[in-house]
C-alpha atoms as a PDB file:
ATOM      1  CA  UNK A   1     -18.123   6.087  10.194  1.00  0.00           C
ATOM      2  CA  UNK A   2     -14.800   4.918  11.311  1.00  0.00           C
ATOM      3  CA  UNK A   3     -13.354   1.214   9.739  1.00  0.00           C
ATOM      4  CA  UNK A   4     -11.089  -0.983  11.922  1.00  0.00           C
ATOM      5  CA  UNK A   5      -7.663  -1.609  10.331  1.00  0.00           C
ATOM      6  CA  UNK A   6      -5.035  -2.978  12.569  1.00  0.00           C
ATOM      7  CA  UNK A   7      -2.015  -4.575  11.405  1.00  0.00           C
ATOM      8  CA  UNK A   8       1.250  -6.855  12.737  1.00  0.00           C
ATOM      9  CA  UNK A   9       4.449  -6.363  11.835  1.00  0.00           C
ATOM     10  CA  UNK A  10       6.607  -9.068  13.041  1.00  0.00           C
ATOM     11  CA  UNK A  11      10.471  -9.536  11.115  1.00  0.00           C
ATOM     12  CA  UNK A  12      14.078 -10.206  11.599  1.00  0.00           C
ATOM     13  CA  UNK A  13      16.792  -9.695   9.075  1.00  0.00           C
ATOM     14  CA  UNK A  14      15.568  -9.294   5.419  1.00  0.00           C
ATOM     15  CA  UNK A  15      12.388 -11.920   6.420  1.00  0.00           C
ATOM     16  CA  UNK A  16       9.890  -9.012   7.125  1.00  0.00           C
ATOM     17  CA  UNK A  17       5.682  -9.877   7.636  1.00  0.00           C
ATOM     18  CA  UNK A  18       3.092  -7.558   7.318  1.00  0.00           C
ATOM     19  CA  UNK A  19      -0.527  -8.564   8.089  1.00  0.00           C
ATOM     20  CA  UNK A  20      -3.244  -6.398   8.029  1.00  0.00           C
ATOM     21  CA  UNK A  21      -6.756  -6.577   9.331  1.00  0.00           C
ATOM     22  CA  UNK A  22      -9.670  -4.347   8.193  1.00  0.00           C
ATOM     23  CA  UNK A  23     -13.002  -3.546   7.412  1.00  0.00           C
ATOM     24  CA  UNK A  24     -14.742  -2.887   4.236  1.00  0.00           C
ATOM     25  CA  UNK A  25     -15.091   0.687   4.978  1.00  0.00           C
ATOM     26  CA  UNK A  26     -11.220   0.848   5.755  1.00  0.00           C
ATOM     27  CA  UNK A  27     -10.572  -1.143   2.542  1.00  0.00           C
ATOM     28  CA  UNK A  28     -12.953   1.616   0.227  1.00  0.00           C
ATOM     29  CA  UNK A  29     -11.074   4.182   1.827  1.00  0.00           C
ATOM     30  CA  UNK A  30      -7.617   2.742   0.984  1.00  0.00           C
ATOM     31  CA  UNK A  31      -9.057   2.721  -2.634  1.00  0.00           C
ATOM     32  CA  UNK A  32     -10.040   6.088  -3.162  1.00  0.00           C
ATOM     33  CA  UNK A  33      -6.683   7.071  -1.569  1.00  0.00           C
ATOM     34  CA  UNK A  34      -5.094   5.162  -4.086  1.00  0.00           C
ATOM     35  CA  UNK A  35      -7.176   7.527  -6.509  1.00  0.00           C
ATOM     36  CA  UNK A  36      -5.187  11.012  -5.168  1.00  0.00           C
ATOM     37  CA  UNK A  37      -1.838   9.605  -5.626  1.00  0.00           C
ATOM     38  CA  UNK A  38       0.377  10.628  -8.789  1.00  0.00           C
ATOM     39  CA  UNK A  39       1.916   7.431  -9.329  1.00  0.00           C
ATOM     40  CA  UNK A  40       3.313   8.623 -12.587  1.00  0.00           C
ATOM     41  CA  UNK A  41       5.338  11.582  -9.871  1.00  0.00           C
ATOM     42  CA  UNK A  42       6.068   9.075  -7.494  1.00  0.00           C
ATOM     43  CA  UNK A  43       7.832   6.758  -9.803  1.00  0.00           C
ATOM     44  CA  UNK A  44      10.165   9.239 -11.184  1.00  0.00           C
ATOM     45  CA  UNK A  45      11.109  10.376  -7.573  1.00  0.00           C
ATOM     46  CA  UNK A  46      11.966   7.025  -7.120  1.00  0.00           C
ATOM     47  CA  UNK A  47      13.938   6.595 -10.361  1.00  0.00           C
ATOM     48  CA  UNK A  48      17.210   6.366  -8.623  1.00  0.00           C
ATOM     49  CA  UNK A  49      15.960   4.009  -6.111  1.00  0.00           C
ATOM     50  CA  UNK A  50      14.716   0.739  -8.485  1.00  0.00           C
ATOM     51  CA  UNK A  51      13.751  -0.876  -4.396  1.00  0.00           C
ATOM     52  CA  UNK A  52      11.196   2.482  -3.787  1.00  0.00           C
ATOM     53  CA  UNK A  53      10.234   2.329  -7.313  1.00  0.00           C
ATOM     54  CA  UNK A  54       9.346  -1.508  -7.115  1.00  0.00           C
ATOM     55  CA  UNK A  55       7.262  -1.091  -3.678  1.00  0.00           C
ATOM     56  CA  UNK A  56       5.405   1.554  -5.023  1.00  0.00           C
ATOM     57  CA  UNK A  57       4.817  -0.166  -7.487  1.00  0.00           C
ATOM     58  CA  UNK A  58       3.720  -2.915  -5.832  1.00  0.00           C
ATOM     59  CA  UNK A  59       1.684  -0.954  -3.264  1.00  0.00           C
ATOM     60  CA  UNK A  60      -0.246   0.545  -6.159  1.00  0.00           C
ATOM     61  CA  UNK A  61      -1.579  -3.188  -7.082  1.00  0.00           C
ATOM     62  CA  UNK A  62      -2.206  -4.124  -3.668  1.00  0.00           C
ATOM     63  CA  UNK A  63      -4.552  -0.889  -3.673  1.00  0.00           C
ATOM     64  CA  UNK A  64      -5.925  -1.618  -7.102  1.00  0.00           C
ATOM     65  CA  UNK A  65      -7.027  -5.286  -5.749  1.00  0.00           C
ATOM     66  CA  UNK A  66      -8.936  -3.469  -2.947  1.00  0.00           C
ATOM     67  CA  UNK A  67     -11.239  -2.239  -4.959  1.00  0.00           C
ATOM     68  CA  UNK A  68     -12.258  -5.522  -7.074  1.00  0.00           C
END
């Protein structure tokens, strides 16, 4: 079964908006992705770049929250 998940991207200069639309089957799958990802490997590839290392960080949560 294939989820819906659409999203908007709309930004100028550093103002930047990301909405996303989806499904509850799009949603579980973005939460067991979350489950194959070495965070512990991607934050020390991003340990030289504190911005990469705080989205990922920040991505992680937003996946965590998915699955609550």
């Amino acid at each position: 079964m294939q989820g819906s998940f659409e999203y908007k991207l709309d930004g100028k200069g550093d103002a930047v908006n990301l909405s996303i639309d989806l499904d509850s089957t799009s949603a579980k799958a973005l939460v067991r992705l979350d489950r194959y990802i070495n965070w512990e490997d991607v934050l020390k590839l991003t340990e030289n770049d504190p911005e990469a290392a705080y989205a990922a960080e920040r991505l992680h949560t937003v996946l965590q929250h998915l699955g609550r």
